[in-house]
C-alpha atoms as a PDB file:
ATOM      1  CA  UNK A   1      -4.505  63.553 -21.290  1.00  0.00           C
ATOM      2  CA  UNK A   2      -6.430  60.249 -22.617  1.00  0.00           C
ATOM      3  CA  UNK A   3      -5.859  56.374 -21.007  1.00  0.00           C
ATOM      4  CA  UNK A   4      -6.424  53.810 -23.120  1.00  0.00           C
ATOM      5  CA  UNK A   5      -7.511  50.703 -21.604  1.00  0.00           C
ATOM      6  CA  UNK A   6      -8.022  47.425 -23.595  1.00  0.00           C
ATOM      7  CA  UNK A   7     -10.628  44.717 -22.346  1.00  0.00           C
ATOM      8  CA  UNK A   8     -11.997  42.132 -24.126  1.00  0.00           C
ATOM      9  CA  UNK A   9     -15.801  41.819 -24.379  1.00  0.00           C
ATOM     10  CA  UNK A  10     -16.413  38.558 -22.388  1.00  0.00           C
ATOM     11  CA  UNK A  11     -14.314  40.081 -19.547  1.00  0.00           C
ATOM     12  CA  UNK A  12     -11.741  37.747 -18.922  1.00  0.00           C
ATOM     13  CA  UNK A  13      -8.834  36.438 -22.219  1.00  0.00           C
ATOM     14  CA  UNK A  14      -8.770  32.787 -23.647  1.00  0.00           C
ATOM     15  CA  UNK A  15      -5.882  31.957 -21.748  1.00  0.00           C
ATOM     16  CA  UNK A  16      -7.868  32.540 -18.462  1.00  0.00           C
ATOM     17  CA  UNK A  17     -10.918  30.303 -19.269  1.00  0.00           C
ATOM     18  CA  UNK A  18      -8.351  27.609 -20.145  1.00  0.00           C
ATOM     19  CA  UNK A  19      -6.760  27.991 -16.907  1.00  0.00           C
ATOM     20  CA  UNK A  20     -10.244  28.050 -15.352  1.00  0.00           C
ATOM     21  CA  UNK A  21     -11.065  24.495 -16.991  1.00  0.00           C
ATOM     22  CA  UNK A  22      -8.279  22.649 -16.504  1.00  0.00           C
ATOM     23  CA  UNK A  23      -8.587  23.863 -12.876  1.00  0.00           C
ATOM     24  CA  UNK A  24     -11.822  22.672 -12.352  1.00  0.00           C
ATOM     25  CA  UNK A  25     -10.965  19.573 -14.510  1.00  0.00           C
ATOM     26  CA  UNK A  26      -8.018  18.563 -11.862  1.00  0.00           C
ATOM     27  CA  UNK A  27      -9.938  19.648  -8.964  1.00  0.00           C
ATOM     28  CA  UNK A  28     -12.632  17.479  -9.718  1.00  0.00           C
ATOM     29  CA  UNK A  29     -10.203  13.980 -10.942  1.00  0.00           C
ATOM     30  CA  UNK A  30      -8.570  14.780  -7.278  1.00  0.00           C
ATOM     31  CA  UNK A  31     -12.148  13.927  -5.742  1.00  0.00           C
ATOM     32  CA  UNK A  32     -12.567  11.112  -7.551  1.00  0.00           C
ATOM     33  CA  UNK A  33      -9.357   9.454  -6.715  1.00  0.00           C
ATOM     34  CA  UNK A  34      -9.662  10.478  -3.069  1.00  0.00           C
ATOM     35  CA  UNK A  35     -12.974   8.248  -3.067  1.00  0.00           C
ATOM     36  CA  UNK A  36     -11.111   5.122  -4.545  1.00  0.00           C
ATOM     37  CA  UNK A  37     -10.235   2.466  -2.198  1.00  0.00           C
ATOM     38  CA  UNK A  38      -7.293   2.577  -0.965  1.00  0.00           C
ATOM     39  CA  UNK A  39      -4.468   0.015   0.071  1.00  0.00           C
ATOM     40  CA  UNK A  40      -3.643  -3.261  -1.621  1.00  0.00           C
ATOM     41  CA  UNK A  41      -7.492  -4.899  -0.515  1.00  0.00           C
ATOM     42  CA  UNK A  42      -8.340  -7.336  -3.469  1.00  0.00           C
ATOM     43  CA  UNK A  43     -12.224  -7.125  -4.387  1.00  0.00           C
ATOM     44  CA  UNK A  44     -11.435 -11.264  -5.163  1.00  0.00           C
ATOM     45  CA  UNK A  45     -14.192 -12.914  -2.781  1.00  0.00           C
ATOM     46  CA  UNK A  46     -13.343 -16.148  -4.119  1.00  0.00           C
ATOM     47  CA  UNK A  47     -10.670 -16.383  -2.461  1.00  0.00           C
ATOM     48  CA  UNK A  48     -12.505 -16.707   0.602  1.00  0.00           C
ATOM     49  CA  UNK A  49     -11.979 -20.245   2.345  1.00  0.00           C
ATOM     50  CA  UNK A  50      -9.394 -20.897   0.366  1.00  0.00           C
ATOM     51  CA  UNK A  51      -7.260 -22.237   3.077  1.00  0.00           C
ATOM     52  CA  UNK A  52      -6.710 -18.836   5.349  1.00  0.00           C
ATOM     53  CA  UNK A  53      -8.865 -16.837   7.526  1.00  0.00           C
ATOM     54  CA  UNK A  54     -10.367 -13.732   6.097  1.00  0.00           C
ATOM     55  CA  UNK A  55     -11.317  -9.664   6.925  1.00  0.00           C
ATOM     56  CA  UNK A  56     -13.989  -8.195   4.118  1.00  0.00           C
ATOM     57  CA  UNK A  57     -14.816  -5.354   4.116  1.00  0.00           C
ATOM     58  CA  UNK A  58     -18.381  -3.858   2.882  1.00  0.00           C
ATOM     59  CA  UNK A  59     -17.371  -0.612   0.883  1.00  0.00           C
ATOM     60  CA  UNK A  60     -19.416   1.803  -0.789  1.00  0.00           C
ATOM     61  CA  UNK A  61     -17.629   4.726  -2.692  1.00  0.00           C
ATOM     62  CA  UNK A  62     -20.546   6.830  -1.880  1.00  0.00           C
ATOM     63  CA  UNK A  63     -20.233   7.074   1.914  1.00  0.00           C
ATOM     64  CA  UNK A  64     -17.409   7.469   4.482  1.00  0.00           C
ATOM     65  CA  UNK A  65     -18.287   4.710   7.124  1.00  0.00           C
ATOM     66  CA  UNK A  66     -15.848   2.144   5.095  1.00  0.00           C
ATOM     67  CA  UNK A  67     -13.234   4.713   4.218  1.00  0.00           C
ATOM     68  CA  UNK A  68     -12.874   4.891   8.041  1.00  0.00           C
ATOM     69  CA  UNK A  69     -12.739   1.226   8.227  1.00  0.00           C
ATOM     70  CA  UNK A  70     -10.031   1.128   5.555  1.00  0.00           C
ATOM     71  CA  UNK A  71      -7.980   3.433   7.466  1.00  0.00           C
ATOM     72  CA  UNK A  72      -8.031   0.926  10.443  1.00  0.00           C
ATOM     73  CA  UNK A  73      -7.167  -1.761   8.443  1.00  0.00           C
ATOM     74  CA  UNK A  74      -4.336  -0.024   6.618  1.00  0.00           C
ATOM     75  CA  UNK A  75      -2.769   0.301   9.969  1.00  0.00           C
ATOM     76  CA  UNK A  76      -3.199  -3.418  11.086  1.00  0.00           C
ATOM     77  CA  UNK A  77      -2.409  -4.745   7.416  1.00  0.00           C
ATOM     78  CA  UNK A  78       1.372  -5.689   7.389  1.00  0.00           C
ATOM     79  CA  UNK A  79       1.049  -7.284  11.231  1.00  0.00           C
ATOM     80  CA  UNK A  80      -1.878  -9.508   9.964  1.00  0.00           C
ATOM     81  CA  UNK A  81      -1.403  -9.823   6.109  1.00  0.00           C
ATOM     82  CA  UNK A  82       0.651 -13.263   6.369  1.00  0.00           C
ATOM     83  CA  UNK A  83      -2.448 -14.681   8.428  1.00  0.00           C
ATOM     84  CA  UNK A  84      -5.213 -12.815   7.149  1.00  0.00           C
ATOM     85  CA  UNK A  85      -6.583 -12.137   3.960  1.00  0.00           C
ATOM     86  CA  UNK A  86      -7.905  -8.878   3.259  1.00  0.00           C
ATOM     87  CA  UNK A  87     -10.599  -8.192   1.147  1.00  0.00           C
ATOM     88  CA  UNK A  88     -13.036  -5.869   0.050  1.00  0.00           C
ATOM     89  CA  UNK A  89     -16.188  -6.161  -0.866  1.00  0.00           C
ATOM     90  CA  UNK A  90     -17.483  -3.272  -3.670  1.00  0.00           C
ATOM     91  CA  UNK A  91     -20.829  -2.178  -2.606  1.00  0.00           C
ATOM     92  CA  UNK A  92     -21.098  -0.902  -6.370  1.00  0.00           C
ATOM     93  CA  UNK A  93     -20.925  -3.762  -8.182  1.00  0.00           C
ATOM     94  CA  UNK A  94     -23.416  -7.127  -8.025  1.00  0.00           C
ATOM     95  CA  UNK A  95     -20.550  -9.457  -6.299  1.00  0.00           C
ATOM     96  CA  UNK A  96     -20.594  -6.930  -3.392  1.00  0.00           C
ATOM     97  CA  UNK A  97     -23.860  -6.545  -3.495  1.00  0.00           C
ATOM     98  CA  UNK A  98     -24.714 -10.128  -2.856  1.00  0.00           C
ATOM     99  CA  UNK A  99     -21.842 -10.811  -0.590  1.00  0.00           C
ATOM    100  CA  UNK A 100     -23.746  -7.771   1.220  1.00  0.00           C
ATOM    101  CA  UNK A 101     -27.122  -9.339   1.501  1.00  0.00           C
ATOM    102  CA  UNK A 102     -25.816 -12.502   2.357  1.00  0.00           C
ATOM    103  CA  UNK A 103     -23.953 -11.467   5.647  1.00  0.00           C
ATOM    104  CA  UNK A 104     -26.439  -8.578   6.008  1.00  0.00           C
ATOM    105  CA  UNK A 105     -23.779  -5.640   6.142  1.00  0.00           C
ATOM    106  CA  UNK A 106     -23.800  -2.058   5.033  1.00  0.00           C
ATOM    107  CA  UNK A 107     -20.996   0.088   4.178  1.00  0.00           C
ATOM    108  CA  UNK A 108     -17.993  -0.166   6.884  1.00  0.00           C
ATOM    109  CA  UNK A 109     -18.854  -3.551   8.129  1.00  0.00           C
ATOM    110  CA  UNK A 110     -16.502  -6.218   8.603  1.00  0.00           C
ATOM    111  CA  UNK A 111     -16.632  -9.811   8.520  1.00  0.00           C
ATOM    112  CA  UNK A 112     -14.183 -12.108   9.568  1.00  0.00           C
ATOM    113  CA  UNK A 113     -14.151 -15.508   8.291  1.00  0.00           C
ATOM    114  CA  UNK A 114     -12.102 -19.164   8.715  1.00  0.00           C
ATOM    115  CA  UNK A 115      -9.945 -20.676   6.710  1.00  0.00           C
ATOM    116  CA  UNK A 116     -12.389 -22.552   4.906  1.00  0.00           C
ATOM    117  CA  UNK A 117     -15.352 -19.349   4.427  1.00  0.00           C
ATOM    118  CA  UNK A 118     -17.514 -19.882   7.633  1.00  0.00           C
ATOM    119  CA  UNK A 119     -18.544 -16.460   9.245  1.00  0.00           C
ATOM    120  CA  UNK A 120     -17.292 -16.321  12.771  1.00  0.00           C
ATOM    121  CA  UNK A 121     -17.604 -12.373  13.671  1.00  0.00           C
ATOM    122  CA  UNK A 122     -19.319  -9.476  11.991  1.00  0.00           C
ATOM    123  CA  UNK A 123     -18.441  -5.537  13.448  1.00  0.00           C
ATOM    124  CA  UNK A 124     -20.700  -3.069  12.267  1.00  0.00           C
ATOM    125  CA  UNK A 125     -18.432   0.196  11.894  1.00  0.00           C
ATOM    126  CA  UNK A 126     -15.587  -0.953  14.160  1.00  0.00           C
ATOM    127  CA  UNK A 127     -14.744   1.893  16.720  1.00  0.00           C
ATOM    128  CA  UNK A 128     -11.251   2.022  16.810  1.00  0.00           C
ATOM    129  CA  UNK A 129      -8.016   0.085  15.258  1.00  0.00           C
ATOM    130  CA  UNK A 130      -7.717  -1.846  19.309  1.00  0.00           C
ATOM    131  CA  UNK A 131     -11.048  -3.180  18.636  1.00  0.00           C
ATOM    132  CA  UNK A 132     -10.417  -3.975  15.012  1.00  0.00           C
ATOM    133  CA  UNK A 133      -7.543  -6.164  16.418  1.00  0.00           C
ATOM    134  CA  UNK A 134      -8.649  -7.817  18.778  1.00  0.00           C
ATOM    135  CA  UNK A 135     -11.542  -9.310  16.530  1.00  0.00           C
ATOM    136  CA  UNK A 136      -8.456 -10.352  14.533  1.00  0.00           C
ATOM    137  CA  UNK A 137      -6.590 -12.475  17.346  1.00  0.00           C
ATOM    138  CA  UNK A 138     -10.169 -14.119  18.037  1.00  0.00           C
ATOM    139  CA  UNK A 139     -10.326 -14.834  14.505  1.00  0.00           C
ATOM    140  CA  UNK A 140      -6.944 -16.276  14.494  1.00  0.00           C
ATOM    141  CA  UNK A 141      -7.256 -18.309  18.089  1.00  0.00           C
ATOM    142  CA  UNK A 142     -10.521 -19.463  16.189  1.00  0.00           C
ATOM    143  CA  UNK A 143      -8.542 -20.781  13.331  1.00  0.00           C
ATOM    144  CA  UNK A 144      -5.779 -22.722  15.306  1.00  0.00           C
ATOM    145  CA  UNK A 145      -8.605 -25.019  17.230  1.00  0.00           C
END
C-alpha cells in the first residue's frame, strides 16, 4: 500500500511565511512603543519659569535609567501636577540635548526648577519614589519663600 504525502519545496506554504512576517512585524512595533515615553510629560522646555516650579526629566529612548525615573514620576504625578510642571527633556533631539549640557545631566536625571527657571536641585537617578518626593516638597517650600 502507497502514502502520498504532499510538501511544498520551500518547506513551509505561503500562508505560513505571512503569518511569520506579520509576527515579527508586530513583535517588533510592540518594542518600539514600549520604549516611548510614557505619561502625559510635555517635551515643551519653554515653559520652564513660566510662573510654576518645574521637574525635567533627561530621557534617552536608548537606555532604561529614565524609564525608571518615569515610573517614579508617574506615581507622584496627579499629587504634584497642580504645583509642578512636568517635563521631559528628549535626549534625542537638539533641545534636549542642550538643556542636557547646560544642567550637565545624563539619562534619568532630574532637575527641579522655580517658578521663574532657576535650578534649585538636580538627582542623578533618583533611588526611590520617597526620595523623588521629598525633593518635590523642598522644591515647593523653596517656591513659597
Amino acid at each position: 500500500m502507497k502514502t502520498m504525502t504532499t510538501m511544498t519545496t520551500s518547506g513551509i506554504t505561503r500562508l505560513q511565511k505571512w503569518l511569520i512576517y506579520a509576527a515579527i512585524t508586530i513583535g517588533t512595533l510592540a518594542l518600539v512603543w514600549s520604549q516611548l515615553p510614557r505619561g502625559p510629560y510635555s517635551t515643551d522646555l519653554s515653559r520652564i519659569g513660566q510662573g510654576q516650579p518645574s521637574l525635567v526629566l533627561a530621557y534617552d529612548i536608548q537606555s532604561m535609567g529614565g524609564m525608571a525615573v518615569m515610573a517614579m514620576m508617574d506615581e507622584v504625578y496627579d499629587e504634584y501636577t497642580d504645583r509642578i510642571t512636568f517635563l521631559v527633556a528628549d535626549l534625542g533631539t537638539p533641545d534636549g540635548q542642550a538643556f542636557s549640557r547646560r544642567y550637565d545631566l545624563f539619562n534619568g536625571s532630574v532637575v527641579l526648577l522655580t517658578a521663574r527657571g532657576a535650578a534649585v536641585n538636580t538627582l542623578h537617578l533618583p533611588f526611590d519614589t520617597a526620595g523623588l518626593e521629598q525633593a518635590l516638597e523642598q522644591l515647593l517650600a523653596h517656591a513659597s519663600k
